[in-house]
C-alpha atoms as a PDB file:
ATOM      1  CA  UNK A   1       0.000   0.000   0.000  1.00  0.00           C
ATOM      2  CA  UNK A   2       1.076   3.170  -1.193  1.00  0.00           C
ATOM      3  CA  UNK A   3       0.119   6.926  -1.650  1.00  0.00           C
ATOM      4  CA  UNK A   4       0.578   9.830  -3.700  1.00  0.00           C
ATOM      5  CA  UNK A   5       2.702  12.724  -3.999  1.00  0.00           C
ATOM      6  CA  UNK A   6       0.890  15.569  -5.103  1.00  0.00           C
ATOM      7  CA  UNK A   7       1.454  19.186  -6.448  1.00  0.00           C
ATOM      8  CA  UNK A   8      -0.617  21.742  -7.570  1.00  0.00           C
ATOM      9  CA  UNK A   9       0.177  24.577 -10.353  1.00  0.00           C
ATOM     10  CA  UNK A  10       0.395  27.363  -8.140  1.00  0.00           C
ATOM     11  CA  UNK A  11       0.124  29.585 -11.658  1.00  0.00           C
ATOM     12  CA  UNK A  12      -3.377  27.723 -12.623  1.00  0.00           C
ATOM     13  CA  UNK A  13      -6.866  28.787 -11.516  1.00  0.00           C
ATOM     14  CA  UNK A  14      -8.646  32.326 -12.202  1.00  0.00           C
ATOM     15  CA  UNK A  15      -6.671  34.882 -13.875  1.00  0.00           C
ATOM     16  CA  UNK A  16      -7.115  38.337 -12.582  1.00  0.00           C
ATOM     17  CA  UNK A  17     -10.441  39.293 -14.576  1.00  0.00           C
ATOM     18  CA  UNK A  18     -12.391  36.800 -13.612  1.00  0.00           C
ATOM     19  CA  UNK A  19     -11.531  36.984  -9.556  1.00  0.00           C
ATOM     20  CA  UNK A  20     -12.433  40.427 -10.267  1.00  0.00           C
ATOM     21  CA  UNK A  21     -16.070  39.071 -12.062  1.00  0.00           C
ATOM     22  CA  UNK A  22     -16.231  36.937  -9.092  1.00  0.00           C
ATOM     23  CA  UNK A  23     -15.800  39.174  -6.389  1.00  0.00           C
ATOM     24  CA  UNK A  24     -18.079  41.724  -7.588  1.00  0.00           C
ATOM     25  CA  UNK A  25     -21.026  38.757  -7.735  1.00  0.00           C
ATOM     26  CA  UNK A  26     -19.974  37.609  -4.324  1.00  0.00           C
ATOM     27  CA  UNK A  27     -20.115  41.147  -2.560  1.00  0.00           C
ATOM     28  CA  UNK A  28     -23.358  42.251  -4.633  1.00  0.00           C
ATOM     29  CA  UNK A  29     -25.092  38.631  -2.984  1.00  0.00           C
ATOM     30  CA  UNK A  30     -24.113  39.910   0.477  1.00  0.00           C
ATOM     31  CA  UNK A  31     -26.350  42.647   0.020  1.00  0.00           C
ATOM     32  CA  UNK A  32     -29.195  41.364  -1.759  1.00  0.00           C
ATOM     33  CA  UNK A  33     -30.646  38.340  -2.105  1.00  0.00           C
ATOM     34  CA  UNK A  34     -30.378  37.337  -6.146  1.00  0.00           C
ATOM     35  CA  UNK A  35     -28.457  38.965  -8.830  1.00  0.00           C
ATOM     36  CA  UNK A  36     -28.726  38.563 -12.528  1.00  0.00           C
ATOM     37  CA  UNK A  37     -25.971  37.958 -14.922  1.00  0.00           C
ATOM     38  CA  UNK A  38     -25.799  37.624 -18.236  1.00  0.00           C
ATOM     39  CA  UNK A  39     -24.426  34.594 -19.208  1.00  0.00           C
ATOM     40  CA  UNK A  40     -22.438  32.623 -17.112  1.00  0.00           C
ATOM     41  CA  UNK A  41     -20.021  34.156 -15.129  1.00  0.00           C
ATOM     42  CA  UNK A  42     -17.004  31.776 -15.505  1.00  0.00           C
ATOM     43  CA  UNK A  43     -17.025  28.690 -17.967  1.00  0.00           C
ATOM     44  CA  UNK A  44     -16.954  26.130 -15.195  1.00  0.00           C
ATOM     45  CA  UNK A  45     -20.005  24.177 -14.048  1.00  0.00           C
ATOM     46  CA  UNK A  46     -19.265  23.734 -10.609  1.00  0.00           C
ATOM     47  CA  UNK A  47     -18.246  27.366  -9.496  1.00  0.00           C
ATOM     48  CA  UNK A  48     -21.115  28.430 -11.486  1.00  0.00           C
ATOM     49  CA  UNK A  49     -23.352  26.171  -9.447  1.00  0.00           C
ATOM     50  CA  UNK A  50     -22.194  27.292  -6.220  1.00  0.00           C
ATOM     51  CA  UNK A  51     -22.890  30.987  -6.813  1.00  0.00           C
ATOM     52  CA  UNK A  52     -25.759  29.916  -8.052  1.00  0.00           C
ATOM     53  CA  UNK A  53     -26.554  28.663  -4.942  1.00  0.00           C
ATOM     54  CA  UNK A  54     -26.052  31.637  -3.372  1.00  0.00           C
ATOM     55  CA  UNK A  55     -28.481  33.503  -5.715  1.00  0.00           C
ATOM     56  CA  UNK A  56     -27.036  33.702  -8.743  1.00  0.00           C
ATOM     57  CA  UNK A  57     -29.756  34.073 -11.490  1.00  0.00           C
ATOM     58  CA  UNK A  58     -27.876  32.959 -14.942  1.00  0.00           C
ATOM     59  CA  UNK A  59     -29.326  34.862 -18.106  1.00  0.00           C
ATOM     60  CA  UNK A  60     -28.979  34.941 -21.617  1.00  0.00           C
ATOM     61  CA  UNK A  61     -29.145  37.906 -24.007  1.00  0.00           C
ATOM     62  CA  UNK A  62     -33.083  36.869 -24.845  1.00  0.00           C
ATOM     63  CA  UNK A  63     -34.251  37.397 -21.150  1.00  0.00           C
ATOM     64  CA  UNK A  64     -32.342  40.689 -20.663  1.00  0.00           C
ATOM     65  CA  UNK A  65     -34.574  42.744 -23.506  1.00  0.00           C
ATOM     66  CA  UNK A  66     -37.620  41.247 -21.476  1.00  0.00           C
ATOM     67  CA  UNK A  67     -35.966  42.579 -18.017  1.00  0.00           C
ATOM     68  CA  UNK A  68     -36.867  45.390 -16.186  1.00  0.00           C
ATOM     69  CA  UNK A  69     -35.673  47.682 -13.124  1.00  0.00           C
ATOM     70  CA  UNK A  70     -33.366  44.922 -12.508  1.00  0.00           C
ATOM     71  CA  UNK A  71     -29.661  44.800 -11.193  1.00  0.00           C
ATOM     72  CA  UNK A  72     -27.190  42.779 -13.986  1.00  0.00           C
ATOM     73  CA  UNK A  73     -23.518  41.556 -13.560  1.00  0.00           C
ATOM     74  CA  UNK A  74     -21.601  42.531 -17.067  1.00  0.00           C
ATOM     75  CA  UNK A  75     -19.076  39.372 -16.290  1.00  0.00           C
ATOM     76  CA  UNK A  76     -15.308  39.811 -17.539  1.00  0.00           C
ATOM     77  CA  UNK A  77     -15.812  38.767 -21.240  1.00  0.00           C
ATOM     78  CA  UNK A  78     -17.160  42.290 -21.813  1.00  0.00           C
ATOM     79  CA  UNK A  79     -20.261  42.849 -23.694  1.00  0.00           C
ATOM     80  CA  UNK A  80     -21.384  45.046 -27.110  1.00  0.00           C
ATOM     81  CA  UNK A  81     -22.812  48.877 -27.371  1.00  0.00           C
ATOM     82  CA  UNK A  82     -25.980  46.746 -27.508  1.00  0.00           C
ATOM     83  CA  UNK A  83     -26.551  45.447 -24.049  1.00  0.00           C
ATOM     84  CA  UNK A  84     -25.976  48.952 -22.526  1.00  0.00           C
ATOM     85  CA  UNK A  85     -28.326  50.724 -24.909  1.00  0.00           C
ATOM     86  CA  UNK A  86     -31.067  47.723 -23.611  1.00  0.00           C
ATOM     87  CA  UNK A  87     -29.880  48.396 -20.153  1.00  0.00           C
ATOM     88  CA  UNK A  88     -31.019  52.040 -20.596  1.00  0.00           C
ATOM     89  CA  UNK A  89     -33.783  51.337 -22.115  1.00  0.00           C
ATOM     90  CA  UNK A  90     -35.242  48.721 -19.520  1.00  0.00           C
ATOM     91  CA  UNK A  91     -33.759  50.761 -16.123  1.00  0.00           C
ATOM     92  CA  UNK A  92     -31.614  47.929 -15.512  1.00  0.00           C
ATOM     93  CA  UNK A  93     -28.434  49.063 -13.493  1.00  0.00           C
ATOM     94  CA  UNK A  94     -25.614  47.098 -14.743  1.00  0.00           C
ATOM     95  CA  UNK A  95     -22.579  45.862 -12.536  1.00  0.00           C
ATOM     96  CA  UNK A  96     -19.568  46.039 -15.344  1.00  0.00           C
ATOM     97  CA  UNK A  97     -17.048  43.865 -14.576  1.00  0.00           C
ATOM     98  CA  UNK A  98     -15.424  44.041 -17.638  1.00  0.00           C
ATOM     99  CA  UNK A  99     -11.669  43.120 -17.735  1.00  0.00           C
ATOM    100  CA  UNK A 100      -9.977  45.978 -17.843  1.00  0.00           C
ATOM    101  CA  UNK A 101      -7.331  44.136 -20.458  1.00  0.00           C
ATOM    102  CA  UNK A 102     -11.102  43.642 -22.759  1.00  0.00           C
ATOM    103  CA  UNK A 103     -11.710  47.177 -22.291  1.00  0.00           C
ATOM    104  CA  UNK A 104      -8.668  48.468 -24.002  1.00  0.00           C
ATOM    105  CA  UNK A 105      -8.858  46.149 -26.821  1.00  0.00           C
ATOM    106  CA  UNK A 106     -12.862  47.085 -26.990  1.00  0.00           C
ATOM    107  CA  UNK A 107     -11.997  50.990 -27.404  1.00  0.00           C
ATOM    108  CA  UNK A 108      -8.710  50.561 -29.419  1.00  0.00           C
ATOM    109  CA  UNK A 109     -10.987  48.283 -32.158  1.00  0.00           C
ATOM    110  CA  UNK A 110     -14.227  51.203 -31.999  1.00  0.00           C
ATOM    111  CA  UNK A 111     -11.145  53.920 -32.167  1.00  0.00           C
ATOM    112  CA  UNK A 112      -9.853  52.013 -35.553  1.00  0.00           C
ATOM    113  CA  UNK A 113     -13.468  51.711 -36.585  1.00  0.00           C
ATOM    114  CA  UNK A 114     -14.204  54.726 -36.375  1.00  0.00           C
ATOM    115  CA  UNK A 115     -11.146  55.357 -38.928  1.00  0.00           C
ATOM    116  CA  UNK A 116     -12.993  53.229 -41.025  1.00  0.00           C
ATOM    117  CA  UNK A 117      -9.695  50.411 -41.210  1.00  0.00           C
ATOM    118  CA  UNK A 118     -10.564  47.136 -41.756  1.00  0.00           C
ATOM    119  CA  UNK A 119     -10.016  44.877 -39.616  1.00  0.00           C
ATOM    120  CA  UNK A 120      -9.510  41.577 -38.856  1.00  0.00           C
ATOM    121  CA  UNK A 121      -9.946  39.692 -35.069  1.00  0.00           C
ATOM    122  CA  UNK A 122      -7.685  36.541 -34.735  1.00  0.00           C
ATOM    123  CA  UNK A 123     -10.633  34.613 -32.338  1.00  0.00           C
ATOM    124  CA  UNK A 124     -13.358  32.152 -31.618  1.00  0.00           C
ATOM    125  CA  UNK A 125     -16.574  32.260 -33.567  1.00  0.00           C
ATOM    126  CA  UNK A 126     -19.391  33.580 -31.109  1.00  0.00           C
ATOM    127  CA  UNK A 127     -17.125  33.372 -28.021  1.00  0.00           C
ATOM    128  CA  UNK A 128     -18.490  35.875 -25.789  1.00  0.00           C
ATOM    129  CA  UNK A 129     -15.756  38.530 -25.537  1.00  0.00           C
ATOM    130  CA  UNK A 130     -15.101  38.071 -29.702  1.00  0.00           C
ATOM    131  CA  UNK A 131     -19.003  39.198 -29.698  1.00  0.00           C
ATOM    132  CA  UNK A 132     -17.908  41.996 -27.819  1.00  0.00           C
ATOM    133  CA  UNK A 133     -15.581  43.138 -29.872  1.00  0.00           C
ATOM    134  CA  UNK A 134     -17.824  42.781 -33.379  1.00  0.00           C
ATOM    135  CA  UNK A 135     -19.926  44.910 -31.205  1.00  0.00           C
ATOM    136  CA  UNK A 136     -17.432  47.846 -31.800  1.00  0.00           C
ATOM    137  CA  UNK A 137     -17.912  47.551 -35.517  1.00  0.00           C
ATOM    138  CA  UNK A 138     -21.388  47.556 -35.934  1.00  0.00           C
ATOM    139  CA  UNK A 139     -20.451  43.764 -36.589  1.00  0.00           C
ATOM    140  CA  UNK A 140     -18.775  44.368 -39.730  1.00  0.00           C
ATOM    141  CA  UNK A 141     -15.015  42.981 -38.340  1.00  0.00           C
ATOM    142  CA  UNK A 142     -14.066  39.942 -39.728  1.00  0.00           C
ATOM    143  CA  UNK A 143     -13.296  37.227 -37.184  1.00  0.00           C
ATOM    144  CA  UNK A 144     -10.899  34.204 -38.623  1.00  0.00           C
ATOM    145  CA  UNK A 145      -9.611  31.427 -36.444  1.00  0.00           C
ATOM    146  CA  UNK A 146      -7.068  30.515 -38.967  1.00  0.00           C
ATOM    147  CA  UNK A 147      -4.912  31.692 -41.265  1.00  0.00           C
ATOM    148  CA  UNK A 148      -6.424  29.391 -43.952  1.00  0.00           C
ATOM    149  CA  UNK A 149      -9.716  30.459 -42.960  1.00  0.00           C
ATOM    150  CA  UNK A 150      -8.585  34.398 -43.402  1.00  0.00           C
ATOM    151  CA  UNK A 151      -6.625  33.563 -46.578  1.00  0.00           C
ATOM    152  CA  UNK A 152     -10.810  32.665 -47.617  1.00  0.00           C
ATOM    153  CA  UNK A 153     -11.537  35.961 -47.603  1.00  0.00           C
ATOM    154  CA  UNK A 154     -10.911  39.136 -50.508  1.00  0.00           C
ATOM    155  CA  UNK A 155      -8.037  40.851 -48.460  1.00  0.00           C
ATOM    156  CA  UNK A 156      -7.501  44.681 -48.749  1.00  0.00           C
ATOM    157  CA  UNK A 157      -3.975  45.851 -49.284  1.00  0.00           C
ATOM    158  CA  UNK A 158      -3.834  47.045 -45.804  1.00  0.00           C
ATOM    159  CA  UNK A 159      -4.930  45.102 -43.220  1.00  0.00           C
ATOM    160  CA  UNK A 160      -6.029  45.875 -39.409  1.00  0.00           C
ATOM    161  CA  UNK A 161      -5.188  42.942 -36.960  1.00  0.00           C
ATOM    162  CA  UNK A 162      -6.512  42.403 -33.395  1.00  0.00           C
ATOM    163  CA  UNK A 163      -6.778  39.612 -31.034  1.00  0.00           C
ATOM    164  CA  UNK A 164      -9.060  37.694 -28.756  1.00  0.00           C
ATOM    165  CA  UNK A 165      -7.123  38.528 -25.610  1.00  0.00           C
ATOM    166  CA  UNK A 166      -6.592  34.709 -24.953  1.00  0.00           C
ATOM    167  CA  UNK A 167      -5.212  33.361 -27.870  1.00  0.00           C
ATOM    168  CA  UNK A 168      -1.254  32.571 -28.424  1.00  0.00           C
ATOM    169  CA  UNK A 169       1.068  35.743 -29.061  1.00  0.00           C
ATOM    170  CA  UNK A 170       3.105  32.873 -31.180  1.00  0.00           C
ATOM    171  CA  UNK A 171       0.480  32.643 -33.760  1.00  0.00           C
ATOM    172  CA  UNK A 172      -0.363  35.926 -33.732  1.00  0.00           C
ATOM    173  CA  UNK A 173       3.078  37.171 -34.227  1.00  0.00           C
ATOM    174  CA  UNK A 174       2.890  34.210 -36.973  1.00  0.00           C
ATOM    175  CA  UNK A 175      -0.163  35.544 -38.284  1.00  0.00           C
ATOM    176  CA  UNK A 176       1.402  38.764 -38.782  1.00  0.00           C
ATOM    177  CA  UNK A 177       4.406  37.635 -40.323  1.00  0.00           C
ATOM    178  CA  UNK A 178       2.928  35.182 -43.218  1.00  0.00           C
ATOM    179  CA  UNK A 179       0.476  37.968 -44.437  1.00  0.00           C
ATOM    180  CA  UNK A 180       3.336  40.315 -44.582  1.00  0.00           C
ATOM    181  CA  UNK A 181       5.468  37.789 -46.620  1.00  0.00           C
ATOM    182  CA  UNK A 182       2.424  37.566 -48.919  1.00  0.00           C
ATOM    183  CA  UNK A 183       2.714  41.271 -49.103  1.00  0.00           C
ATOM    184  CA  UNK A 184       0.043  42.964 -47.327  1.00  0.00           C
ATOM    185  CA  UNK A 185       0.781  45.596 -45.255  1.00  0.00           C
ATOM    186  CA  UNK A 186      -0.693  44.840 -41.498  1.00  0.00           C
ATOM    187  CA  UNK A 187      -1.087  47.120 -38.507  1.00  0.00           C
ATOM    188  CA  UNK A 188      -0.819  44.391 -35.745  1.00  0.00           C
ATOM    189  CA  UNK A 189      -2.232  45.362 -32.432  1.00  0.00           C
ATOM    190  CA  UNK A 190      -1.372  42.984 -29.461  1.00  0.00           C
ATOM    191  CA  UNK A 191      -3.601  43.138 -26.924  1.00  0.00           C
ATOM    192  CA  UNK A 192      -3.074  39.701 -25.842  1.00  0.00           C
ATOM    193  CA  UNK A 193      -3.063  39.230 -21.743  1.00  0.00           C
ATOM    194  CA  UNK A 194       0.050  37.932 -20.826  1.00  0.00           C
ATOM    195  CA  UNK A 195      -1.381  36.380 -17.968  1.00  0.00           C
ATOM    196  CA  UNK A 196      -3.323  34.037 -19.981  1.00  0.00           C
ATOM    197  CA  UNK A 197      -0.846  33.489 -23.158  1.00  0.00           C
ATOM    198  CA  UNK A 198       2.124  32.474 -21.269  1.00  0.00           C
ATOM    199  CA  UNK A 199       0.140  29.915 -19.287  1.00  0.00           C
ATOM    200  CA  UNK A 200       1.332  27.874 -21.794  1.00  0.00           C
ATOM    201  CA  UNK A 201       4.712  27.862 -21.199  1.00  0.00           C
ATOM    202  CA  UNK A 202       3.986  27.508 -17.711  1.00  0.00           C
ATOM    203  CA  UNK A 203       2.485  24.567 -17.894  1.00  0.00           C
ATOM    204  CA  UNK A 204       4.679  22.433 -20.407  1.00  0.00           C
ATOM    205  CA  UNK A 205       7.496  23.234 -17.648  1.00  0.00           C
ATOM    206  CA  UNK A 206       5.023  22.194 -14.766  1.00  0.00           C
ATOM    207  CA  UNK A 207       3.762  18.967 -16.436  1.00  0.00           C
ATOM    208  CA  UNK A 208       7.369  17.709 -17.698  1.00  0.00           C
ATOM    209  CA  UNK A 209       7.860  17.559 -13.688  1.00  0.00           C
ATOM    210  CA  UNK A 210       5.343  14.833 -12.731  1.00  0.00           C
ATOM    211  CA  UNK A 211       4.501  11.329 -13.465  1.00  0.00           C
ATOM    212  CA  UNK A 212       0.877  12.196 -13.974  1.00  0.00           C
ATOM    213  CA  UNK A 213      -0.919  15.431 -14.522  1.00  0.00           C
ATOM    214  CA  UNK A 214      -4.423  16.001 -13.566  1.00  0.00           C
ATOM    215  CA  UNK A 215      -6.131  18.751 -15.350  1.00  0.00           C
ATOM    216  CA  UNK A 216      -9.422  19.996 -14.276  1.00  0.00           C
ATOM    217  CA  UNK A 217     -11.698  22.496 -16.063  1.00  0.00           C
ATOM    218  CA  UNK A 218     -15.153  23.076 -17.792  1.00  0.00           C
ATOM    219  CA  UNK A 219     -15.791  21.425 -20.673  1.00  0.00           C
ATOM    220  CA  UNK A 220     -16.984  24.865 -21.966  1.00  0.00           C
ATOM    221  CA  UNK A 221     -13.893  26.040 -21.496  1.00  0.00           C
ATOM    222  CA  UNK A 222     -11.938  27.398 -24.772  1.00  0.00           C
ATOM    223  CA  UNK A 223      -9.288  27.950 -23.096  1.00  0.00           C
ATOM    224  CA  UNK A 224      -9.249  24.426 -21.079  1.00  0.00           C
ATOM    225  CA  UNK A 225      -9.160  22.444 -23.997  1.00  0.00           C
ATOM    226  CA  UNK A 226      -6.220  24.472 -25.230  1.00  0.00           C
ATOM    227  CA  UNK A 227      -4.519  24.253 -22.142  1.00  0.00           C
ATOM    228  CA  UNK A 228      -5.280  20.729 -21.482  1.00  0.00           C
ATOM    229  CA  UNK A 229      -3.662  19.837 -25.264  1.00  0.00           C
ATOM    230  CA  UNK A 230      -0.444  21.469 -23.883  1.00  0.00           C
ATOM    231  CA  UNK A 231      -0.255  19.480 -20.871  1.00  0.00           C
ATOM    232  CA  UNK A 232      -1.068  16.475 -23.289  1.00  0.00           C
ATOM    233  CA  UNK A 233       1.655  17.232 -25.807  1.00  0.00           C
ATOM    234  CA  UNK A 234       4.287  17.671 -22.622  1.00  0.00           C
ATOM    235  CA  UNK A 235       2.844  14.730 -20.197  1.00  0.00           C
ATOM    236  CA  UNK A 236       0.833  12.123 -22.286  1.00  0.00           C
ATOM    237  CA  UNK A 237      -0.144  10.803 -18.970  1.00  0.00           C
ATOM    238  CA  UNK A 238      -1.965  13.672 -18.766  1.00  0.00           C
ATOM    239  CA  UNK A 239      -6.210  12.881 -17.562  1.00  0.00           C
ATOM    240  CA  UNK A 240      -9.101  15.640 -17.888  1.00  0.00           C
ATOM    241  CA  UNK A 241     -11.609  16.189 -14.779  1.00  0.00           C
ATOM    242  CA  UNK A 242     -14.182  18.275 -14.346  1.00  0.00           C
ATOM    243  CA  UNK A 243     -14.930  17.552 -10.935  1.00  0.00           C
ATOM    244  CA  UNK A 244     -13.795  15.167  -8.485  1.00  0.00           C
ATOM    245  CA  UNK A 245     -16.395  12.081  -9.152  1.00  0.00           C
ATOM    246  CA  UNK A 246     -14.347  11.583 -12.336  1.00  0.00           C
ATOM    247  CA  UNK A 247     -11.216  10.637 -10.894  1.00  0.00           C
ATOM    248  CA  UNK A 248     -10.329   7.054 -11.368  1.00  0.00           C
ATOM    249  CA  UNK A 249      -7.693   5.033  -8.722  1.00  0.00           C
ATOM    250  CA  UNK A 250      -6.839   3.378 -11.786  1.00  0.00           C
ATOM    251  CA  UNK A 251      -4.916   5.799 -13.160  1.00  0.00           C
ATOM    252  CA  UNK A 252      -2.155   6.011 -10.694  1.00  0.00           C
ATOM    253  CA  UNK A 253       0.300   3.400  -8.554  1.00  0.00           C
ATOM    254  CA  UNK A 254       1.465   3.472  -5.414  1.00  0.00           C
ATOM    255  CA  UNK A 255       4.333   6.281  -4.995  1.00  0.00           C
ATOM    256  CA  UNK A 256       3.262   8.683  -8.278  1.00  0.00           C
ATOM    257  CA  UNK A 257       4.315  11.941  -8.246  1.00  0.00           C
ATOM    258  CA  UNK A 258       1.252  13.598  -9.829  1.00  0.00           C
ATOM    259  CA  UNK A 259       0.832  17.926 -10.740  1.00  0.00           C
ATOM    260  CA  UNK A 260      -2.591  19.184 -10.508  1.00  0.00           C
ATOM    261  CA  UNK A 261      -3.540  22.172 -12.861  1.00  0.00           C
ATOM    262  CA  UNK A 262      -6.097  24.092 -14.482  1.00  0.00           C
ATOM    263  CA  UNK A 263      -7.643  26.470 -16.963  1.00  0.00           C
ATOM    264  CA  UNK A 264      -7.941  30.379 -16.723  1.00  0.00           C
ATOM    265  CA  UNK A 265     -11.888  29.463 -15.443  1.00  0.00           C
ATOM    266  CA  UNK A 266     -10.725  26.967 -12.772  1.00  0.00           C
ATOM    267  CA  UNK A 267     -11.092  27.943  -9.332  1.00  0.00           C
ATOM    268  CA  UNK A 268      -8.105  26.631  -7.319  1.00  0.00           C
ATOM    269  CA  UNK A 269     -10.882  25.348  -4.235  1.00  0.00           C
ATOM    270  CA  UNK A 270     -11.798  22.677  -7.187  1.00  0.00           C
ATOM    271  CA  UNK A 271      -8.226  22.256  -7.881  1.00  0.00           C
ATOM    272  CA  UNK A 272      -8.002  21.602  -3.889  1.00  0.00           C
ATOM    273  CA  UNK A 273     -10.712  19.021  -3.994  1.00  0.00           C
ATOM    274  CA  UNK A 274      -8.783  17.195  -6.216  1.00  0.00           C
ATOM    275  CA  UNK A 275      -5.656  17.181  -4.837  1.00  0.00           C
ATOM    276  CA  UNK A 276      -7.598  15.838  -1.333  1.00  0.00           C
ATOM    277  CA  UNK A 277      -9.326  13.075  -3.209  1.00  0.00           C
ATOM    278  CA  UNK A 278      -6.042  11.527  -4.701  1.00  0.00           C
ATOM    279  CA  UNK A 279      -4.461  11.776  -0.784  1.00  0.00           C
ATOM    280  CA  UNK A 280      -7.039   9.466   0.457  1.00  0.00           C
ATOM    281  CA  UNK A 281      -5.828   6.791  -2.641  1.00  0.00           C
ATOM    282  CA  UNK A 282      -4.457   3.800  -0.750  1.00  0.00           C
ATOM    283  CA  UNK A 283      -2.793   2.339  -3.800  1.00  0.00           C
END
């Protein structure tokens, strides 16, 4: 009989915006006894189940137009010029907790906009802070996830190119690079958060350190199954959990050293949980 050593990524779990989001909710519920928010607040099932527990009230962008004299939690994604003009419109107050890192990119893609450049938004199809963003350009932006998907599209000479704030810098940067080669001039404007974007290289050194890495996040999660590939690629002993019912003793022997990490949406308590389930293996 045997147990486990066990580490977690001290560098995993919420990045800044979202304990922001989360804070905000959490104070606001102290006060009163529900609070809206429109959509959920973090894109992990089990932290959005315990604030819902506390009176969270989950809402989509359908059910704010029919909402009235109500109090709403913007959450960190950011939202369009839209959902503020309903807000005025239906006396909701709203509770912005916009990144701050979301907020610059929003006003330095409206300030191009408004210059009438074209541009371009390396990032996820209908991913709530890419909506955002279109939002700023009366939706006329053109998102790509690709560079073959962008090369689909009739390219002006000159070319204006933002960024989800979570994707790589290194295709980005590569991004930038090809569509000069191919001779188009580009104005490249990083906005990525560092915070997020280096997690990768975080985590290939943190997973190359272990026997076994367990790494726990939403399935929603965009960022999670990003994440989780890089941990895969380093450690391919590497096993996905979204909560602690899906661990299996099978995985691991008797005297494992195993690293426990997470996605930008993972709250480090569920990381926690974890790592206390695997101590009680008696392998």
């Amino acid at each position: 009989m045997g147990t486990l050593h066990v580490t977690i990524d001290n560098n995993s779990g919420f990045c800044f915006g979202v304990v922001y989001a989360i804070q905000m909710a959490e104070d606001m519920l102290e006060e009163q006894e529900y609070l809206y928010c429109l959509g959920d607040i973090v894109h992990n099932d089990v932290e959005v189940e315990r604030l819902q527990r506390r009176g969270l009230r989950i809402i989509c962008h359908d059910q704010l137009r029919e909402l009235k004299n109500e109090t709403v939690l913007i959450r960190a994604h950011g939202e369009p010029p839209e959902t503020y003009q309903i807000a005025l419109q239906n006396n909701l107050t709203l509770i912005d907790a916009s990144c701050p890192v979301v907020l610059k990119l929003q006003n330095r893609i409206k300030s191009s906009f408004d210059k009438s450049e074209q541009i371009y938004i390396y990032g996820k199809h209908g991913h709530a802070e890419v909506m955002g963003l279109l939002g700023q350009t009366n939706n006329q932006a053109v998102v790509f996830e690709s560079m073959e998907e962008l090369l689909q599209h009739q390219l002006p000479p000159k070319i204006t190119l933002y960024s989800q704030t979570t994707k790589s810098t290194d295709n980005f940067y590569s991004i930038k690079q090809r569509l000069e080669g191919q001779g188009y001039e580009v104005d490249a404007n990083d906005t990525i958060c560092r915070q997020v974007s280096n997690r990768d290289k975080e985590l290939r050194t943190f997973a190359a350190k272990f026997d076994k890495v367990v790494f726990v996040s939403g399935t929603k999660s965009s960022n999670g199954r990003v994440l989780y590939q890089v941990c895969k690629d380093t450690n391919p002993q590497t096993y996905f959990v979204s909560k602690v019912e899906q661990l299996q003793p099978e995985w691991f022997a008797a005297g494992e050293s195993i690293g426990i990490c997470g996605a930008t949406s993972t709250p480090m308590w569920l990381m926690e949980q974890v790592r206390d389930e695997l101590l009680k293996y008696e392998l």
